[in-house]
N, C-alpha and C. Protein backbone atom coordinates (compact mmCIF):
# COMPACT_ATOMS: atom_id res chain seq x y z
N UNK A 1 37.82 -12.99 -3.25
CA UNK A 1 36.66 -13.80 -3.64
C UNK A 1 35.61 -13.83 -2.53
N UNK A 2 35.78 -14.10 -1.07
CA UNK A 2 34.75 -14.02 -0.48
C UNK A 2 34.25 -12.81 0.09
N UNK A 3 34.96 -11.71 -0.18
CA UNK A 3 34.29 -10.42 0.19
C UNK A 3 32.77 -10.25 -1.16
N UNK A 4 33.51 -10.42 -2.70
CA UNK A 4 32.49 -10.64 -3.64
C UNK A 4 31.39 -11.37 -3.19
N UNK A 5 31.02 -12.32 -2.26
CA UNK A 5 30.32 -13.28 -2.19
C UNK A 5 29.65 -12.92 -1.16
N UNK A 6 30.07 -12.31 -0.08
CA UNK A 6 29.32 -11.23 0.92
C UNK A 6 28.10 -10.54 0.19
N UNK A 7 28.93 -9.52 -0.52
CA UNK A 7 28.64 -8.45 -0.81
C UNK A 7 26.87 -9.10 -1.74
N UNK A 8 27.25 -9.99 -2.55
CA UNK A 8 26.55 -10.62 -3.38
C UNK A 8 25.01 -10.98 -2.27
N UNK A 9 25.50 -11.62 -1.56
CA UNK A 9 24.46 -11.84 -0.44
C UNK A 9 23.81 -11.10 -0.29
N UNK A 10 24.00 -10.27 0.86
CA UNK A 10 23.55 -8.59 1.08
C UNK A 10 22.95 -8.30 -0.38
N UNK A 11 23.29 -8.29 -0.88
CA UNK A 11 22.41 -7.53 -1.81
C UNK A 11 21.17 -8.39 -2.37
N UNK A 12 21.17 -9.86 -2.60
CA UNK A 12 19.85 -10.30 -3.08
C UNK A 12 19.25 -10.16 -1.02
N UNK A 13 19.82 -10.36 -0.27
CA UNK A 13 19.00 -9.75 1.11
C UNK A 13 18.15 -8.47 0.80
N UNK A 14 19.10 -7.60 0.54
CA UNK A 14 18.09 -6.38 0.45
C UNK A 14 16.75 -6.47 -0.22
N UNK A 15 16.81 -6.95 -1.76
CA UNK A 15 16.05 -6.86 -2.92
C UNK A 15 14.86 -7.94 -2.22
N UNK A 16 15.18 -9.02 -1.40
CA UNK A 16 14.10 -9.50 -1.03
C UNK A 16 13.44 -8.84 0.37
N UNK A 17 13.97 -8.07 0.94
CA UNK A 17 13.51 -7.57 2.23
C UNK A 17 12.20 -6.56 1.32
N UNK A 18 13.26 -5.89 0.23
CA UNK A 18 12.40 -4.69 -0.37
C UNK A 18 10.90 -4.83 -1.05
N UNK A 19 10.88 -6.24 -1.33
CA UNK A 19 9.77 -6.49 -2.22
C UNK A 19 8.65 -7.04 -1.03
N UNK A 20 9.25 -7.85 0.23
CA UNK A 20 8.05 -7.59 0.97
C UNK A 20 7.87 -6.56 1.43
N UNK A 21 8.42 -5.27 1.77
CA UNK A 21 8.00 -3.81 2.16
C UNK A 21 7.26 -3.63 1.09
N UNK A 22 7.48 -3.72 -0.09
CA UNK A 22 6.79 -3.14 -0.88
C UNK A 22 5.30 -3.76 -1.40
N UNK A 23 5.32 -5.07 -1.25
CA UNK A 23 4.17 -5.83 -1.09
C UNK A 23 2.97 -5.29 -0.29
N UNK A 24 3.55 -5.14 1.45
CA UNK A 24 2.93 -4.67 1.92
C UNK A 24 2.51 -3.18 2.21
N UNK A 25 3.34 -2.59 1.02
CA UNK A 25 2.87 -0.86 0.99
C UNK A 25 1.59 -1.04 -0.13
N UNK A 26 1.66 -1.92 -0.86
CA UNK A 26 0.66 -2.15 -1.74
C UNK A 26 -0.51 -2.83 -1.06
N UNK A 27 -0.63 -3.20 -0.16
CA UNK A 27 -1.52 -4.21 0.53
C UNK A 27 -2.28 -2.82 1.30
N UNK A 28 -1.22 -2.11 2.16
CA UNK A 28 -2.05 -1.00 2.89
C UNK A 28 -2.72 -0.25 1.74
N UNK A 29 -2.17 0.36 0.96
CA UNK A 29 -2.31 1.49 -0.23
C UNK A 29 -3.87 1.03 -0.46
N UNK A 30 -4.51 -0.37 -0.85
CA UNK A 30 -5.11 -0.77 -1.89
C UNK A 30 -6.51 -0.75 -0.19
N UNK A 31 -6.32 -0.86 0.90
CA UNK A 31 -7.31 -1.50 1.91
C UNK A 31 -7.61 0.36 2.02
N UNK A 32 -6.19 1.41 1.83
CA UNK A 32 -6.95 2.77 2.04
C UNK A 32 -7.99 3.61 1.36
N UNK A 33 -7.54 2.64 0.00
CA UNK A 33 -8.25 3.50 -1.32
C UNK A 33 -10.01 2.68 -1.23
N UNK A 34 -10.12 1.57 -0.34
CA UNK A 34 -11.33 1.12 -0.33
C UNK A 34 -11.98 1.78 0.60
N UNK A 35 -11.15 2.57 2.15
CA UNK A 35 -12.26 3.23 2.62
C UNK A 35 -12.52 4.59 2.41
N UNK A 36 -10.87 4.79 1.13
CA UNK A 36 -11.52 6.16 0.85
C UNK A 36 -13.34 6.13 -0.16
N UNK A 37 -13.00 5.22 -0.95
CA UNK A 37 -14.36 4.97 -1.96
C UNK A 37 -15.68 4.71 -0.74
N UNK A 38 -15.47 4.20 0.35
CA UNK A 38 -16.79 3.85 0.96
C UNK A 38 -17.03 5.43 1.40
N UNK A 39 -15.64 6.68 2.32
CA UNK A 39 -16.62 7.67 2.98
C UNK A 39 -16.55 8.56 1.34
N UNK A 40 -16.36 8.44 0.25
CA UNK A 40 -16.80 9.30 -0.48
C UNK A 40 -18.31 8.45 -1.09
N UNK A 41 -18.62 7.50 -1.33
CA UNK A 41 -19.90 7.21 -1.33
C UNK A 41 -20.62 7.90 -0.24
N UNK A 42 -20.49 7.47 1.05
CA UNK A 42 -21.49 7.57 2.21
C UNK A 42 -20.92 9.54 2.35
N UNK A 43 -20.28 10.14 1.71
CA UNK A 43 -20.58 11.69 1.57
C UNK A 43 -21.27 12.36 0.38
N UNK A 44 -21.44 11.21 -0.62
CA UNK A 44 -22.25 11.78 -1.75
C UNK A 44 -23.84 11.23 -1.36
N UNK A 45 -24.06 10.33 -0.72
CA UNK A 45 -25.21 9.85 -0.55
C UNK A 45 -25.85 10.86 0.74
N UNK A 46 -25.22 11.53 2.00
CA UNK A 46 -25.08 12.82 3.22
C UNK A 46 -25.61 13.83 2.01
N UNK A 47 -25.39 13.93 1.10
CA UNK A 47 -24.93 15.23 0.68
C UNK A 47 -26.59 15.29 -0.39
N UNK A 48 -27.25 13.63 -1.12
CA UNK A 48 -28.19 13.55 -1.71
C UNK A 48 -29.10 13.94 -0.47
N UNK A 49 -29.36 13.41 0.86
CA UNK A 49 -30.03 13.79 1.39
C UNK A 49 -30.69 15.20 2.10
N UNK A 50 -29.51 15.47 2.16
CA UNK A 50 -29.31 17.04 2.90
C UNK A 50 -30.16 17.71 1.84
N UNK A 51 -29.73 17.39 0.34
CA UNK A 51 -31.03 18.31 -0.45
C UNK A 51 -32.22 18.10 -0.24
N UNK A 52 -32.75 16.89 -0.01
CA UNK A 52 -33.91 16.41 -0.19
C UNK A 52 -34.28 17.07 0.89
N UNK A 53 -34.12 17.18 1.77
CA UNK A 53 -34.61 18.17 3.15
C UNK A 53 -34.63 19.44 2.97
């Protein structure tokens, strides 16, 4: 019985360790995809100018 009850532990341990890793893979993911959108703006806007010249 108390090896079951270990084991039981450890495992809602893991599942909560995992969801803040994964929280914060979503937290980075979402701050990268904003500066990917800013240098692909500020390379389409490089790229309006360069014609205009």
């Amino acid at each position: 019985m108390i090896s079951q009850e270990i084991s039981n532990k450890a495992y809602i341990w893991v599942n909560i360790d995992f969801d803040k890793v994964k929280n914060r893979i979503n937290l980075v993911t979402s701050k990268i995809e904003q500066v990917i959108q800013k240098y692909q703006f500020s390379t389409k806007a490089g790229d309006c100018a360069k014609r205009n010249n």
